[in-house]
PDB file of N, CA and C in Angstrom:
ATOM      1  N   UNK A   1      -4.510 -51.493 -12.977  1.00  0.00           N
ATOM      2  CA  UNK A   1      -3.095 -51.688 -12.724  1.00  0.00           C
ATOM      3  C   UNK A   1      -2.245 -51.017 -13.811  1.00  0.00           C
ATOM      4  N   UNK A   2      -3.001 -51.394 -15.151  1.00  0.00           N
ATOM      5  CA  UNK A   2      -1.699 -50.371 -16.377  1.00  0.00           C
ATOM      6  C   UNK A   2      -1.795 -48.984 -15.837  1.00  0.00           C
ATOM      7  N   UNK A   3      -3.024 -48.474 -15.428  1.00  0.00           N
ATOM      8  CA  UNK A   3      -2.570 -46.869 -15.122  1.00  0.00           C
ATOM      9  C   UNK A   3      -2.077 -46.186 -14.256  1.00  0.00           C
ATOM     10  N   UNK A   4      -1.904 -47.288 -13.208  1.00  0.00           N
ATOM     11  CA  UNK A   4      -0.828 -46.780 -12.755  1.00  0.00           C
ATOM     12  C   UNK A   4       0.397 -46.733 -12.880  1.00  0.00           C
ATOM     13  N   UNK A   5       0.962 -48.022 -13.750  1.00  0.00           N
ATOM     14  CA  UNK A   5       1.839 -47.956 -14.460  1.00  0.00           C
ATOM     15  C   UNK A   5       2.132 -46.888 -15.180  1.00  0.00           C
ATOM     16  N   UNK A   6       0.967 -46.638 -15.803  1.00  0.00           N
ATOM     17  CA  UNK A   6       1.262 -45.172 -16.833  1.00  0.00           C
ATOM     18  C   UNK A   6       1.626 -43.830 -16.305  1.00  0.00           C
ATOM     19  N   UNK A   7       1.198 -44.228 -15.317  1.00  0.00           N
ATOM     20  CA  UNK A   7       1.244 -42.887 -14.184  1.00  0.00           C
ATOM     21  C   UNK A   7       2.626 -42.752 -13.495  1.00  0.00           C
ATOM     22  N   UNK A   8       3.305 -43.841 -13.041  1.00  0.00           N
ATOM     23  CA  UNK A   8       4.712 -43.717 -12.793  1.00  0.00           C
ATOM     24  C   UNK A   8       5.627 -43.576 -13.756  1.00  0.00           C
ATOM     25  N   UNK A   9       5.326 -44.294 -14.819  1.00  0.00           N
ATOM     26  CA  UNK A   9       6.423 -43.873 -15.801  1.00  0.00           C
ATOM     27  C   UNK A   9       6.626 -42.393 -16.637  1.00  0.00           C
ATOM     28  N   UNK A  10       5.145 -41.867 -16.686  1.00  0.00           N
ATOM     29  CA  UNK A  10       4.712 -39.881 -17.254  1.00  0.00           C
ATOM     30  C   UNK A  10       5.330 -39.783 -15.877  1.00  0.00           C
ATOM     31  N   UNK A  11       5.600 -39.520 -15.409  1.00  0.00           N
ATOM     32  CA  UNK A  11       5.705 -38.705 -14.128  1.00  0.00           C
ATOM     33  C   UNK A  11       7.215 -38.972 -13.784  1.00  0.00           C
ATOM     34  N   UNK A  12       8.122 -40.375 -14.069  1.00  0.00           N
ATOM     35  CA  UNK A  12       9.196 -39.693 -13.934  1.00  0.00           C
ATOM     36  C   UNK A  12      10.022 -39.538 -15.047  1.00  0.00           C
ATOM     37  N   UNK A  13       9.128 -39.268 -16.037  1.00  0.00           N
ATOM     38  CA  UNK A  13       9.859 -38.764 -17.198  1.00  0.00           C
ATOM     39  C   UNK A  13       9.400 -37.396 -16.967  1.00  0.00           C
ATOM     40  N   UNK A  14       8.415 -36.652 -16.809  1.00  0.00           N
ATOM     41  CA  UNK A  14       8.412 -35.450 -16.288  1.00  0.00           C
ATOM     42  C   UNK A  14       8.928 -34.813 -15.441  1.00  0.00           C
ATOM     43  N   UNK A  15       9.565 -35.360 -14.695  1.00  0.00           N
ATOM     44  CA  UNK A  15      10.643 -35.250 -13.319  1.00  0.00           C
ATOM     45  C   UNK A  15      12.049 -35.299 -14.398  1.00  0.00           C
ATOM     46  N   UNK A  16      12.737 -36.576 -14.782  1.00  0.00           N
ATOM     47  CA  UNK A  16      13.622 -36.072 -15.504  1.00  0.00           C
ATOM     48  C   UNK A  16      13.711 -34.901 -16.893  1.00  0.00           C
ATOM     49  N   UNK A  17      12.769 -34.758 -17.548  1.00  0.00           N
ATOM     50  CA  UNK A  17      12.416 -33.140 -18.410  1.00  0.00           C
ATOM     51  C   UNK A  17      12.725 -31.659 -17.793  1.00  0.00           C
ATOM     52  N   UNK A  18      12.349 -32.093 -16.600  1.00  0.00           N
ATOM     53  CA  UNK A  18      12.193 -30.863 -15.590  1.00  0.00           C
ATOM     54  C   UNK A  18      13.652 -30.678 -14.983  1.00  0.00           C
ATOM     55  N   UNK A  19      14.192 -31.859 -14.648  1.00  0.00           N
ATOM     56  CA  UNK A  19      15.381 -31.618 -14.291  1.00  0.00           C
ATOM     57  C   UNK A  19      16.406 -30.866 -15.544  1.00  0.00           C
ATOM     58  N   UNK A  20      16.327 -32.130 -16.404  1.00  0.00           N
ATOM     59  CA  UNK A  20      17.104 -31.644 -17.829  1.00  0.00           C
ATOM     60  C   UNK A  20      17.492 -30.037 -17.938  1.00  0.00           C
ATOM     61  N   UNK A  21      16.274 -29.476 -17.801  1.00  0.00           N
ATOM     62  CA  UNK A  21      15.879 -27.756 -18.085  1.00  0.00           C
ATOM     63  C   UNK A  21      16.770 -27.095 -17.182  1.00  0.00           C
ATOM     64  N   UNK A  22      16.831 -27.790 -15.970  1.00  0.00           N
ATOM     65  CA  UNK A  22      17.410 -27.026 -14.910  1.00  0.00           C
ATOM     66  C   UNK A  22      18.847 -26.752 -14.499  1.00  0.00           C
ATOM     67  N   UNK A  23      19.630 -27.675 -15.581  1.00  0.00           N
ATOM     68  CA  UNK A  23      21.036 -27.867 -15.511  1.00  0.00           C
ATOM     69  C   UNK A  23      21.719 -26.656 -15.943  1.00  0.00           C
ATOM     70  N   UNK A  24      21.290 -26.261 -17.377  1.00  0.00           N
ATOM     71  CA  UNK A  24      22.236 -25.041 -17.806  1.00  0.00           C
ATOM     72  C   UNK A  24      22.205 -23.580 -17.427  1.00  0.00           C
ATOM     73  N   UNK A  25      20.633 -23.799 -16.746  1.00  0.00           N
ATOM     74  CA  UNK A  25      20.131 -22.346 -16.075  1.00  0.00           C
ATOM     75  C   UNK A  25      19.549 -21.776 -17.715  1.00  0.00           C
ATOM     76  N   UNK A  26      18.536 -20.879 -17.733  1.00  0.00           N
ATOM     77  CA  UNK A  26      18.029 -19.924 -18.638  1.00  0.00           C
ATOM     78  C   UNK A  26      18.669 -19.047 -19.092  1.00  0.00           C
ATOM     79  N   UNK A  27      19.616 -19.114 -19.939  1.00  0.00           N
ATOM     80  CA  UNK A  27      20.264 -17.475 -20.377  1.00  0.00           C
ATOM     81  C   UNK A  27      19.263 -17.034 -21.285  1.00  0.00           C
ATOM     82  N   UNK A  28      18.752 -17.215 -22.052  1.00  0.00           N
ATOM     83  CA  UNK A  28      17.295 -16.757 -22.815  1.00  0.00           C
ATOM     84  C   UNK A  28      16.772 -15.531 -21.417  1.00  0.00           C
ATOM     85  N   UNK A  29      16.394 -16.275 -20.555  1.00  0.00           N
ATOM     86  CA  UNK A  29      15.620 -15.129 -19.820  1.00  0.00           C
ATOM     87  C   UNK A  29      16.499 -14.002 -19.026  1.00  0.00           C
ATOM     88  N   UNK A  30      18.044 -14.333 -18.584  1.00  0.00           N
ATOM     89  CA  UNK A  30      18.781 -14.074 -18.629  1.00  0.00           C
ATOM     90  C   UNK A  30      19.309 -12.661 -19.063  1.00  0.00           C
ATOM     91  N   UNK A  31      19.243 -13.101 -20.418  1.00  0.00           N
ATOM     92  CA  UNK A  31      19.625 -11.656 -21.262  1.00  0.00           C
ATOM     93  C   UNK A  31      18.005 -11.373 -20.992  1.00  0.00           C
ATOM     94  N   UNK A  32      16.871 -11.818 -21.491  1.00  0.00           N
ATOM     95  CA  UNK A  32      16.172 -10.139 -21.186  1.00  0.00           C
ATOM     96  C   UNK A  32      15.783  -9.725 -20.217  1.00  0.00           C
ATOM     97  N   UNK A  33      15.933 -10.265 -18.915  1.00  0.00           N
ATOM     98  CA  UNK A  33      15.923  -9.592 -17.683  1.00  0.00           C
ATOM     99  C   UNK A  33      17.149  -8.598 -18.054  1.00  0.00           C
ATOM    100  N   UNK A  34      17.955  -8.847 -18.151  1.00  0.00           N
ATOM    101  CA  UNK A  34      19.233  -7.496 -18.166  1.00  0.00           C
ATOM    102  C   UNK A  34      18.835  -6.986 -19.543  1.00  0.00           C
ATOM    103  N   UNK A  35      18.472  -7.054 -20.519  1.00  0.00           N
ATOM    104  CA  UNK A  35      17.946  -5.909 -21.242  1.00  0.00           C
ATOM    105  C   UNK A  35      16.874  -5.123 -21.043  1.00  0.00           C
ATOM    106  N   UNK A  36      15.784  -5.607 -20.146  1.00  0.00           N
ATOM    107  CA  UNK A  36      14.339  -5.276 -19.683  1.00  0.00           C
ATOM    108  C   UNK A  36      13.392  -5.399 -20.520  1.00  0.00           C
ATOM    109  N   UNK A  37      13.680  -6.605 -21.451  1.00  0.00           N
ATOM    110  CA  UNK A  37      12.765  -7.042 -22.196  1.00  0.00           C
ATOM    111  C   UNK A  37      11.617  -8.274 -21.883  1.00  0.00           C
ATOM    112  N   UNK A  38      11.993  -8.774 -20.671  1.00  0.00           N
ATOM    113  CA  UNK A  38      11.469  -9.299 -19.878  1.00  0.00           C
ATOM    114  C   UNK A  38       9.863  -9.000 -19.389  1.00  0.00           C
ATOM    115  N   UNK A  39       9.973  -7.095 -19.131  1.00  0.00           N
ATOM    116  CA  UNK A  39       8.309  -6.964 -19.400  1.00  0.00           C
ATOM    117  C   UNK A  39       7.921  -6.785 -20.314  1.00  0.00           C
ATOM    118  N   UNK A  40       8.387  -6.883 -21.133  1.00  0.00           N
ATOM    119  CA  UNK A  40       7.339  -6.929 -22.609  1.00  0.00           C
ATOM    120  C   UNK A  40       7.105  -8.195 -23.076  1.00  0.00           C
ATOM    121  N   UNK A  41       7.798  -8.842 -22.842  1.00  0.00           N
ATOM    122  CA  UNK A  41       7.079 -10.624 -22.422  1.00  0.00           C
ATOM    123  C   UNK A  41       6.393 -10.843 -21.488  1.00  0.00           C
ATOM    124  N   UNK A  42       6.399 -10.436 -20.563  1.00  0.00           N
ATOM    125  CA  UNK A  42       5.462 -10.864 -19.066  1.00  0.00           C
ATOM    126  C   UNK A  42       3.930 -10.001 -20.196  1.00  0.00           C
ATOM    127  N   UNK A  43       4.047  -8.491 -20.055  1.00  0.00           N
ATOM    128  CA  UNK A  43       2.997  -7.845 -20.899  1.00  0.00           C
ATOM    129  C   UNK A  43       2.255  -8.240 -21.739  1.00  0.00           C
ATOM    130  N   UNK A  44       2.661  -8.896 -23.077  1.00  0.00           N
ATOM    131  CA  UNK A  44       2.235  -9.691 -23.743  1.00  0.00           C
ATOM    132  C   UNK A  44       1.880 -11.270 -23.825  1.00  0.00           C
ATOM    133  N   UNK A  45       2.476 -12.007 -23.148  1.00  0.00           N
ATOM    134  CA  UNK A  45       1.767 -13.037 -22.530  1.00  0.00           C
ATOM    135  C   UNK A  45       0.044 -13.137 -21.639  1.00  0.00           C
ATOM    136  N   UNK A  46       0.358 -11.929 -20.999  1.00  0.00           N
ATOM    137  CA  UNK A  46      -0.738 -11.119 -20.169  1.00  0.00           C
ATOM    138  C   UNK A  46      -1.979 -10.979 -20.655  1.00  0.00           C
ATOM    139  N   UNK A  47      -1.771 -10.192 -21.766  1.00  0.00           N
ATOM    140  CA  UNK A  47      -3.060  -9.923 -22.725  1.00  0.00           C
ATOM    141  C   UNK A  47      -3.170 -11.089 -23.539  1.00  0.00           C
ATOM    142  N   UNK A  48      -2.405 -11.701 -23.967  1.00  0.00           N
ATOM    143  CA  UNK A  48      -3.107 -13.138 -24.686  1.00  0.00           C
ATOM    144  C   UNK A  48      -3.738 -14.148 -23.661  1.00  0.00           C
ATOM    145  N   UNK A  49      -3.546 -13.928 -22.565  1.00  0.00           N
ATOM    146  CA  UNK A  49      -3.947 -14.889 -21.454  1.00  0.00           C
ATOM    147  C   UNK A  49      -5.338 -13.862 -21.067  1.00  0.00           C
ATOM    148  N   UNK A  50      -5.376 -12.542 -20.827  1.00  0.00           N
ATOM    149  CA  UNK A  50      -6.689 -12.185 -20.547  1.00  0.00           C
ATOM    150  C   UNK A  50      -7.759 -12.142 -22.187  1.00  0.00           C
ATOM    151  N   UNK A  51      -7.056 -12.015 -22.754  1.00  0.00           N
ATOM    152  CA  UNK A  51      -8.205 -12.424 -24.317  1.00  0.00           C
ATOM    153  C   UNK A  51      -8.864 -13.701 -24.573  1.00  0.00           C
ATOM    154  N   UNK A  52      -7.955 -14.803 -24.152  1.00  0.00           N
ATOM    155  CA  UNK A  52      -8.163 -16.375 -24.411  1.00  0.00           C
ATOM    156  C   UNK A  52      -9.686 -16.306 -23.051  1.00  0.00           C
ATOM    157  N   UNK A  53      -8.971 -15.725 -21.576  1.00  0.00           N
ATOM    158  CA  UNK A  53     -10.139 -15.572 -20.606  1.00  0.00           C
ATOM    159  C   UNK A  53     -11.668 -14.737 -20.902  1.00  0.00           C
ATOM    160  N   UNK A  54     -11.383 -13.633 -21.703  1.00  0.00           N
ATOM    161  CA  UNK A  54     -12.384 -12.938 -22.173  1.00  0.00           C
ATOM    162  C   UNK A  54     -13.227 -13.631 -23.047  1.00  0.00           C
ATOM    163  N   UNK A  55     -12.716 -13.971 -23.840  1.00  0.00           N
ATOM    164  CA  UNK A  55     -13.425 -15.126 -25.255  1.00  0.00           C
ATOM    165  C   UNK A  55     -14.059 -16.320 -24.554  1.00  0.00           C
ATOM    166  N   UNK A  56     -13.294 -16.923 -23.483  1.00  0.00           N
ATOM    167  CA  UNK A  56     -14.041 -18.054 -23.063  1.00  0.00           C
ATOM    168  C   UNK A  56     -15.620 -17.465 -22.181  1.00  0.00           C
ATOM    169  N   UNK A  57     -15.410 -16.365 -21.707  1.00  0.00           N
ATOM    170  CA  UNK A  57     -16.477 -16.213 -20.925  1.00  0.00           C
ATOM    171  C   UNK A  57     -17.566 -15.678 -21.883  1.00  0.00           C
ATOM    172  N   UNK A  58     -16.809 -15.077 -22.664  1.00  0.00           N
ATOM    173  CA  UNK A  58     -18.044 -14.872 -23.801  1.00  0.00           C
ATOM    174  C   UNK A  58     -18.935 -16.085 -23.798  1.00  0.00           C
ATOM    175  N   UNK A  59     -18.122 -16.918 -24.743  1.00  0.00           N
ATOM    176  CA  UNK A  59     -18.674 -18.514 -25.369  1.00  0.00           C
ATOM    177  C   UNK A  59     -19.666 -18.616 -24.037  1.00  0.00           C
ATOM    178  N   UNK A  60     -19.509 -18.756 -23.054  1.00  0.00           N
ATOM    179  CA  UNK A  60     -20.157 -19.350 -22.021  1.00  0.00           C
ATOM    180  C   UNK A  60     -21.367 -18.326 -21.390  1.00  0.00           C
ATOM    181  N   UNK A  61     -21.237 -17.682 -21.648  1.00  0.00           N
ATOM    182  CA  UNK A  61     -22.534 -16.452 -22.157  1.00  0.00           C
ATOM    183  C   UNK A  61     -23.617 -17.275 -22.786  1.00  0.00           C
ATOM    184  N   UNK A  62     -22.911 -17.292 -23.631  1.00  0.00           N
ATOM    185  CA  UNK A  62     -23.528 -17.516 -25.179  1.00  0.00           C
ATOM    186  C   UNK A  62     -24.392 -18.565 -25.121  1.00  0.00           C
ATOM    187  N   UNK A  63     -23.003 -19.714 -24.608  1.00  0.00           N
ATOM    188  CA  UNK A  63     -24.146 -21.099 -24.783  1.00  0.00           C
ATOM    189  C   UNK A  63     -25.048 -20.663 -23.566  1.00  0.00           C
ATOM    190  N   UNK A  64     -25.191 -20.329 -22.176  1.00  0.00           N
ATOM    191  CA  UNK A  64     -26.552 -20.127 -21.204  1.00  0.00           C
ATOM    192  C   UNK A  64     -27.256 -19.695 -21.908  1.00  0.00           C
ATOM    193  N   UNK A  65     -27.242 -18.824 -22.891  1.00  0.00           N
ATOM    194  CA  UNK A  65     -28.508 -18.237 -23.628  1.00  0.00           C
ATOM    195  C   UNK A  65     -28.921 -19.385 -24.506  1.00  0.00           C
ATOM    196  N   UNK A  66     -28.234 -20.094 -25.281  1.00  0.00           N
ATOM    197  CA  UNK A  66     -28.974 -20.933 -26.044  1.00  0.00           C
ATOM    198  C   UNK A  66     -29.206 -22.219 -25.323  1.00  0.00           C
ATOM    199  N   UNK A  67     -28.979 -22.116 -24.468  1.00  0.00           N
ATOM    200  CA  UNK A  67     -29.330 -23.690 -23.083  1.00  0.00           C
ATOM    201  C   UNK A  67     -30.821 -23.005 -22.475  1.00  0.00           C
ATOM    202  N   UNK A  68     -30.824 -22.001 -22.564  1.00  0.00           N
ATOM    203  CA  UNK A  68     -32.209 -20.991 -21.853  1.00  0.00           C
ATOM    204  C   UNK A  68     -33.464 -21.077 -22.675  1.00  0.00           C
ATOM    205  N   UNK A  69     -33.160 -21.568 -24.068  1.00  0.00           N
ATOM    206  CA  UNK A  69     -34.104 -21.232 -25.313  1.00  0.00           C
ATOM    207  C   UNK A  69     -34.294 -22.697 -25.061  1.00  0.00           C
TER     208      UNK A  69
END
């Protein structure tokens, strides 16, 4: 019974967070869509997200080989 409790109350505090965000609109992204700095954030987000993916599949390489031994 508490977790669900816990579960309604995270959730509409995550609902109001989410709203919060949504009131003033993004001028942050804003300006760099109109500067076109926008892909060099999308770009770089990109490659830290395919490195974090690369590294994990490594690790998981890794450990099958030492789960194999």
């Amino acid at each position: 019974m508490k977790n669900k409790f816990y579960l309604i109350i995270a959730s509409l505090l995550l609902s109001m967070i989410g709203h919060a965000q949504t009131s003033n609109g993004p001028q942050m992204a804003d300006s760099f869509r109109s500067e076109g700095k926008i892909y060099v954030v999308i770009a770089v987000l990109s490659i830290i997200f395919t490195c974090i993916v690369a590294y994990l599949i490594y690790i998981d390489i890794k450990l099958k080989k030492l789960e194999n031994k």
